[in-house]
N, C-alpha and C. Protein backbone atom coordinates (compact mmCIF):
# COMPACT_ATOMS: atom_id res chain seq x y z
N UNK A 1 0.84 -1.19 0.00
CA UNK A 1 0.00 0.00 0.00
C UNK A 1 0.88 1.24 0.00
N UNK A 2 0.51 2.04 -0.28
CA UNK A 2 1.03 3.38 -0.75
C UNK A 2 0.06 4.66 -0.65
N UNK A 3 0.50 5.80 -0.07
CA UNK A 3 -0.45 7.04 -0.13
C UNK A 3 0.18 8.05 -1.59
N UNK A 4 -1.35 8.76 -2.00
CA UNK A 4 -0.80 10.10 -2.96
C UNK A 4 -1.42 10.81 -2.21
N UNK A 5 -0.42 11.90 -2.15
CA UNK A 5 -1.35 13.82 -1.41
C UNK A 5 -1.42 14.19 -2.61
N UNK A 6 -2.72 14.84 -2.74
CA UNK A 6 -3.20 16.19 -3.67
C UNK A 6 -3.55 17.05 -2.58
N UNK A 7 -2.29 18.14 -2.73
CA UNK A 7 -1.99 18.83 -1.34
C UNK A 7 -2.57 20.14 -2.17
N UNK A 8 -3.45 21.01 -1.41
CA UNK A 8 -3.80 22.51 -1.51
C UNK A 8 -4.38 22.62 -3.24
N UNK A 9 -5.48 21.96 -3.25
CA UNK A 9 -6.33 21.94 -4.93
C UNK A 9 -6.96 23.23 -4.37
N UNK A 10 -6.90 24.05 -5.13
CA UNK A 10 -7.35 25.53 -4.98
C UNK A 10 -9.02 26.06 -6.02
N UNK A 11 -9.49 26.13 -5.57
CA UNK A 11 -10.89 26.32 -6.23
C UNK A 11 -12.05 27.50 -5.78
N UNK A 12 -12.36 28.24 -6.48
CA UNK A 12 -13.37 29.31 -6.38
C UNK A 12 -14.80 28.96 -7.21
N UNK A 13 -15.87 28.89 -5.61
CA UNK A 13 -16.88 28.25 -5.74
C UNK A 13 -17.86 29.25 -5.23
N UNK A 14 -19.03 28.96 -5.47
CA UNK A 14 -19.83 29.11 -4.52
C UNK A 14 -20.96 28.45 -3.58
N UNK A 15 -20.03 27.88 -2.29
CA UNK A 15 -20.89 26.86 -1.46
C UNK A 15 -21.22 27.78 -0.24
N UNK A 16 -22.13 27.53 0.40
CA UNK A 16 -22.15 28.27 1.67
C UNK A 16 -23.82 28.50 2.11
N UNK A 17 -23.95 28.61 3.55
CA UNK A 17 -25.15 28.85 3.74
C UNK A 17 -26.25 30.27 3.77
N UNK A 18 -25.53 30.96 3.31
CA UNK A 18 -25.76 32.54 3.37
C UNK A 18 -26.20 32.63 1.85
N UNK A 19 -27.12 33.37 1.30
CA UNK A 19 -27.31 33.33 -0.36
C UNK A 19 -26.10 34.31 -1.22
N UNK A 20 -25.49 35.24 -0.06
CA UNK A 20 -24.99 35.97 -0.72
C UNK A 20 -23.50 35.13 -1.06
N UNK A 21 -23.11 34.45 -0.31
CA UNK A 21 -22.10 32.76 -0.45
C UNK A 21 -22.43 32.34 -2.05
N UNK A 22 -23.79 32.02 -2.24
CA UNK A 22 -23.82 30.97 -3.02
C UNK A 22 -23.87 32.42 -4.50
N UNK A 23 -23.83 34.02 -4.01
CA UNK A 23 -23.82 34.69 -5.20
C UNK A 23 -22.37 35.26 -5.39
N UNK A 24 -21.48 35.70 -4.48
CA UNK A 24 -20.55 36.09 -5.03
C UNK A 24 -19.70 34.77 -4.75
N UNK A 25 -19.03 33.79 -4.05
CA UNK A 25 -18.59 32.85 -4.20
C UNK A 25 -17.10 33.35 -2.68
N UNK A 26 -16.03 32.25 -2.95
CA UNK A 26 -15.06 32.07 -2.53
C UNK A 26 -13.72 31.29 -2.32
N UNK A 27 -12.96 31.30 -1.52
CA UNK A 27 -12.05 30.51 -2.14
C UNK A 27 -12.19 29.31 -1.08
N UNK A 28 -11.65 28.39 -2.08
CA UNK A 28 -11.65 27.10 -0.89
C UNK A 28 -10.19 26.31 -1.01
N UNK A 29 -9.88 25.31 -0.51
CA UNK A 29 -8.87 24.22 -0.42
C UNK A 29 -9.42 23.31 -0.44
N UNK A 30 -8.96 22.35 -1.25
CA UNK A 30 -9.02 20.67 -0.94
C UNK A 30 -8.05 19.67 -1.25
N UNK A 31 -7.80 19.10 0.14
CA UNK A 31 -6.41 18.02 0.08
C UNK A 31 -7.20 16.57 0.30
N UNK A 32 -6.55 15.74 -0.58
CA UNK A 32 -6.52 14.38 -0.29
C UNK A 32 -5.68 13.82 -0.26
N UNK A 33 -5.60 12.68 0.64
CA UNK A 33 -4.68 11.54 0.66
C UNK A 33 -5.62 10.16 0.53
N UNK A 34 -5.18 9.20 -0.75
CA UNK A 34 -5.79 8.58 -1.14
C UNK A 34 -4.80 7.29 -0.64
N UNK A 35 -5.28 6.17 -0.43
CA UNK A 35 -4.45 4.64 0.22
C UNK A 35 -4.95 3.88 -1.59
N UNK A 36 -3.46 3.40 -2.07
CA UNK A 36 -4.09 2.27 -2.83
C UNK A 36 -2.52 1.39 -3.02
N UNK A 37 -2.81 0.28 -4.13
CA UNK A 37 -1.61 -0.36 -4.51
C UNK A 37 -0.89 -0.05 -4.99
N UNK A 38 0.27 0.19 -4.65
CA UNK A 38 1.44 0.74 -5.90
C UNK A 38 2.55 -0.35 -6.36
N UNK A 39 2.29 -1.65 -5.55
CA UNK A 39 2.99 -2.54 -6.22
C UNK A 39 3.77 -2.44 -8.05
N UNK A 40 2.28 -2.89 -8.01
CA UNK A 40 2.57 -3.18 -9.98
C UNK A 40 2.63 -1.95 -10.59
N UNK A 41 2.10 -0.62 -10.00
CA UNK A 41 2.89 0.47 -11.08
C UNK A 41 4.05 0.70 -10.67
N UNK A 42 4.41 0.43 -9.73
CA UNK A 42 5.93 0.82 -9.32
C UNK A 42 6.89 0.12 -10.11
N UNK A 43 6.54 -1.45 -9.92
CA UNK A 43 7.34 -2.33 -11.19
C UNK A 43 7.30 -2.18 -12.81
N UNK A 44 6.02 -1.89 -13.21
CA UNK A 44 5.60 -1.50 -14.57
C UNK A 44 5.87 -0.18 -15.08
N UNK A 45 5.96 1.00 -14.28
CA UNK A 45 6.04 2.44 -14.68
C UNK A 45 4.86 2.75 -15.39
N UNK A 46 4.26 1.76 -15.56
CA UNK A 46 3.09 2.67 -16.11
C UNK A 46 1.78 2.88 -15.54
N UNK A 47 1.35 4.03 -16.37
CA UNK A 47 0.09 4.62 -15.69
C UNK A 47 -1.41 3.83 -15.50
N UNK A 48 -1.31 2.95 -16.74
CA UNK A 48 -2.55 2.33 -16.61
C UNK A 48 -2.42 1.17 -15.32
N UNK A 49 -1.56 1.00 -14.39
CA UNK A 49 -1.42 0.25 -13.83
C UNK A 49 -1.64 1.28 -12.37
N UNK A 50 -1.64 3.10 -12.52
CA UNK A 50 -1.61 3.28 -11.42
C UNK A 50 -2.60 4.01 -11.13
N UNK A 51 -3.06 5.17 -9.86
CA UNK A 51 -4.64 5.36 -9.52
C UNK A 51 -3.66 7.22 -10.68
N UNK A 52 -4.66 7.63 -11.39
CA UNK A 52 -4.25 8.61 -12.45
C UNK A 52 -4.87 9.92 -11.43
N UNK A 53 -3.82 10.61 -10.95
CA UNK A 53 -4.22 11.46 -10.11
C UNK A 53 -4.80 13.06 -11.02
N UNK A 54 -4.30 12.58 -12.56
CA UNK A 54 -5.10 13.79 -13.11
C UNK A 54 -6.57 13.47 -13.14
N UNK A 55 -6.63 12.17 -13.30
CA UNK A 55 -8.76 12.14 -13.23
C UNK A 55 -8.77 12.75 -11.94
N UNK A 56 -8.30 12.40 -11.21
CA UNK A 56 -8.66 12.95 -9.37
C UNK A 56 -9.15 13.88 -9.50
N UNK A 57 -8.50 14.41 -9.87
CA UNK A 57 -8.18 16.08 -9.81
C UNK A 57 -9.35 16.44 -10.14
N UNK A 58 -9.73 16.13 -11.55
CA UNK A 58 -10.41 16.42 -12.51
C UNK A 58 -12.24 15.91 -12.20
N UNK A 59 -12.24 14.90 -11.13
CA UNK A 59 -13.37 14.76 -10.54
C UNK A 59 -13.54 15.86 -9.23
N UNK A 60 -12.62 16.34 -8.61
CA UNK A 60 -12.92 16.98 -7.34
C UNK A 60 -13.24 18.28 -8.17
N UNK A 61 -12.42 18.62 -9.32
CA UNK A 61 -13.17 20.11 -9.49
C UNK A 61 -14.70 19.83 -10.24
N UNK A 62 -14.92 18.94 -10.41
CA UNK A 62 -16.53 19.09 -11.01
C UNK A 62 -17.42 19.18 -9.91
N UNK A 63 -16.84 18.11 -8.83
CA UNK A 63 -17.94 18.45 -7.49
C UNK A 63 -17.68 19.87 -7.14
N UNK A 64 -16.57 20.34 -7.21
CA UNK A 64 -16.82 22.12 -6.10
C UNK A 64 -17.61 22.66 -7.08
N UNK A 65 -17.98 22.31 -8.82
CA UNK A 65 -18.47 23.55 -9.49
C UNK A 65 -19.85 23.11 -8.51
N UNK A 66 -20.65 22.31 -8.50
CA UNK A 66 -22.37 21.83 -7.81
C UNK A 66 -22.00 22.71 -6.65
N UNK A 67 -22.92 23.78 -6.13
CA UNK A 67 -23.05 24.19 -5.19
C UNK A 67 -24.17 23.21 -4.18
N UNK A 68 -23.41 23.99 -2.75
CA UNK A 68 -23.59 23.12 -1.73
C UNK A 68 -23.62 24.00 -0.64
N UNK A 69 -24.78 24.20 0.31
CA UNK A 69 -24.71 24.46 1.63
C UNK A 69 -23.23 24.12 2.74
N UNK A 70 -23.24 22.96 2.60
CA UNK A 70 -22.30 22.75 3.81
C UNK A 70 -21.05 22.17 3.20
N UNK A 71 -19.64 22.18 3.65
CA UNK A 71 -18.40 21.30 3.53
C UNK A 71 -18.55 20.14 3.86
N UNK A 72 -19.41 19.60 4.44
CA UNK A 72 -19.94 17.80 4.74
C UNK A 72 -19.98 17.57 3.43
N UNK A 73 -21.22 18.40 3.11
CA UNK A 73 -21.69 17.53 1.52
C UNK A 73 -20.78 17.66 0.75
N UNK A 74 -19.66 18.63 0.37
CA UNK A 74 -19.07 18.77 -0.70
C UNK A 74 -18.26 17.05 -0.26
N UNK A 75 -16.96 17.37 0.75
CA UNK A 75 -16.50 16.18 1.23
C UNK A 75 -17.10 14.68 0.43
N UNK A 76 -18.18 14.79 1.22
CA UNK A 76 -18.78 13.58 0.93
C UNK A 76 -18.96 13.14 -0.52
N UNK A 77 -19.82 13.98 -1.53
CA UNK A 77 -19.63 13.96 -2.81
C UNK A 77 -18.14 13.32 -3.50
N UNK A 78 -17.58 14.35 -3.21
CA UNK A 78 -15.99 13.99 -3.85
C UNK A 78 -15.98 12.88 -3.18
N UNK A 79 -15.93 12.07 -2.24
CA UNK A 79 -15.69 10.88 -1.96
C UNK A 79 -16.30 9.21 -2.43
N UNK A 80 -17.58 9.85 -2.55
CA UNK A 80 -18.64 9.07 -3.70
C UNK A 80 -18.03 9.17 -5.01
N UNK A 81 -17.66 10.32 -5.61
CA UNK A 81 -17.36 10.07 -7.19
C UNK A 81 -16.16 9.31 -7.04
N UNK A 82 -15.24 9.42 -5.99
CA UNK A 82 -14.38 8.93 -6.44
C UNK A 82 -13.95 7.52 -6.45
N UNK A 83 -14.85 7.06 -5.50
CA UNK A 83 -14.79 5.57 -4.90
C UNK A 83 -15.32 5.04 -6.26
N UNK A 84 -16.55 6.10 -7.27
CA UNK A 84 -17.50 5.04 -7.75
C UNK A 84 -16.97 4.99 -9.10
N UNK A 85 -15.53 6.70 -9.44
CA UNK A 85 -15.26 6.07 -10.30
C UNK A 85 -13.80 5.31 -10.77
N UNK A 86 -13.02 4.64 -9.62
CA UNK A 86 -11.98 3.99 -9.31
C UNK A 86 -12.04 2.82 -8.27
N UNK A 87 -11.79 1.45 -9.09
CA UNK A 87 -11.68 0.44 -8.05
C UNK A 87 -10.52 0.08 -7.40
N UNK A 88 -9.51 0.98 -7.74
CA UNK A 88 -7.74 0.88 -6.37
C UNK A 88 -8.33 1.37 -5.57
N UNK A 89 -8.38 2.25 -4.92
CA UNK A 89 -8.57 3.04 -3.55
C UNK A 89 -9.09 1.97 -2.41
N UNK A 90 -8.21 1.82 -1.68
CA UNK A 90 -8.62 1.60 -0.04
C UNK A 90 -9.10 2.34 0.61
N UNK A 91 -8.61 3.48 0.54
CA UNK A 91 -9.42 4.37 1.73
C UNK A 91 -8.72 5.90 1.30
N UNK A 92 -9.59 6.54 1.65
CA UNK A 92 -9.58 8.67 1.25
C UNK A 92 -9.71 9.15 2.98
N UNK A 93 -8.74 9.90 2.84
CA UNK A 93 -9.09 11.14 3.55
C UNK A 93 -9.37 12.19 2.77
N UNK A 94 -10.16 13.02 3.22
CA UNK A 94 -10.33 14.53 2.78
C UNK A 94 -10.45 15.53 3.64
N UNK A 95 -9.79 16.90 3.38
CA UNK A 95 -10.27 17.70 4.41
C UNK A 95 -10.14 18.67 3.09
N UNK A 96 -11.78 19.41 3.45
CA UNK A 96 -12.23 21.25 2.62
C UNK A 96 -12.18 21.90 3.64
N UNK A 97 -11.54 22.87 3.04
CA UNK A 97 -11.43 24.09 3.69
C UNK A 97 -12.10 25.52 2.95
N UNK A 98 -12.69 27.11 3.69
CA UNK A 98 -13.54 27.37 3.41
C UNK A 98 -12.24 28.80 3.69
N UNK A 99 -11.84 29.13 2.57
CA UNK A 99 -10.71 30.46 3.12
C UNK A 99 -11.99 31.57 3.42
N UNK A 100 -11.11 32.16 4.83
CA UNK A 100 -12.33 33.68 4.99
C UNK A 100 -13.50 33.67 5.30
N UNK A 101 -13.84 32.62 6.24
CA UNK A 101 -15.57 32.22 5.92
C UNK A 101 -16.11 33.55 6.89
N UNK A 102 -17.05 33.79 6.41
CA UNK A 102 -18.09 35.02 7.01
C UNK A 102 -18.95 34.63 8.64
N UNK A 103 -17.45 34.64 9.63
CA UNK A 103 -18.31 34.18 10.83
C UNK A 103 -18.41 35.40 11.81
N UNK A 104 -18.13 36.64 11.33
CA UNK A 104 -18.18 38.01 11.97
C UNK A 104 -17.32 38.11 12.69
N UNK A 105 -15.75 37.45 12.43
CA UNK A 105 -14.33 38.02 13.18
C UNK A 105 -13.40 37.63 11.60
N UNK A 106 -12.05 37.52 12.46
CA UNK A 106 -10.61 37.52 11.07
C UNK A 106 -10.73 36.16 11.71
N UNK A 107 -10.49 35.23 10.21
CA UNK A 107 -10.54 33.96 10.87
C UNK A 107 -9.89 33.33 9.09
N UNK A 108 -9.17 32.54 9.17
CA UNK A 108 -8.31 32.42 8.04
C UNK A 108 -8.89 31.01 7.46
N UNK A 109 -9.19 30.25 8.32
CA UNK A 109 -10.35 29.19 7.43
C UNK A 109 -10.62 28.32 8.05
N UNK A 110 -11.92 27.36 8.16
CA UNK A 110 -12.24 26.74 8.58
C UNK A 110 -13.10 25.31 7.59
N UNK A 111 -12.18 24.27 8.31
CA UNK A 111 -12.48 23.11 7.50
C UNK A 111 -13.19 22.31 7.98
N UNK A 112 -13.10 21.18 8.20
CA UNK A 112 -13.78 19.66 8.05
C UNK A 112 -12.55 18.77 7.31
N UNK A 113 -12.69 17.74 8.05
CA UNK A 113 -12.51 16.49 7.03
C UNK A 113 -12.90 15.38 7.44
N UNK A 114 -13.77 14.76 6.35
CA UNK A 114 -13.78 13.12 6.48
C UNK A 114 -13.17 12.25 5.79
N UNK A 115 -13.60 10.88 6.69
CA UNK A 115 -12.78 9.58 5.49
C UNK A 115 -13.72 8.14 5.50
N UNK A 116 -13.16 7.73 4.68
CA UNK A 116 -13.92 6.43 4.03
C UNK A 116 -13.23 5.60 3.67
């Protein structure tokens, strides 16, 4: 077994529970660390043998475009697409983060993370 970080995926969305959230938008973070086999791509070098961290990628930014009330759901989402559309993965962490969230002080961000 083997971990990949997709450390600090940077994305401007608009999730949040306030309407004016879901109208002008903001910035967010999202890191994963994904568990899978790296045996046979390690021996093979090749990609079709390993978890292709550009789809990753490329699935987590389609979930931040779907707006969403809460960082649970986003989390969670990205964790569904990704399980449903890759059979390596053992297990995801995720943690979103919400830069600047509007809690009426200076507050630099506040996340969540789950795993599966």
């Amino acid at each position: 077994m083997g971990l990949i970080h997709l450390e600090d995926m940077e994305f401007y969305a608009y999730h949040g529970c306030f309407k004016e959230e879901r109208i002008v938008g903001n910035k967010f973070l999202v890191n994963l660390i994904l568990e899978t086999k790296m045996d046979k791509p390690a021996e093979t070098d090749s990609l079709k043998d390993a978890l292709n961290y550009q789809t990753v990628y490329k699935i987590v930014k389609e979930q931040m475009q779907v707006k969403s009330h809460l960082l649970e759901n986003i989390a969670r989402r990205i964790l569904d697409a990704l399980y449903n559309n890759f059979n390596n993965i053992e297990n995801i962490k995720i943690k979103v983060s919400k830069i600047n969230p509007p809690v009426g002080g200076k507050i630099k961000c506040v996340s969540i993370t789950l795993e599966k």
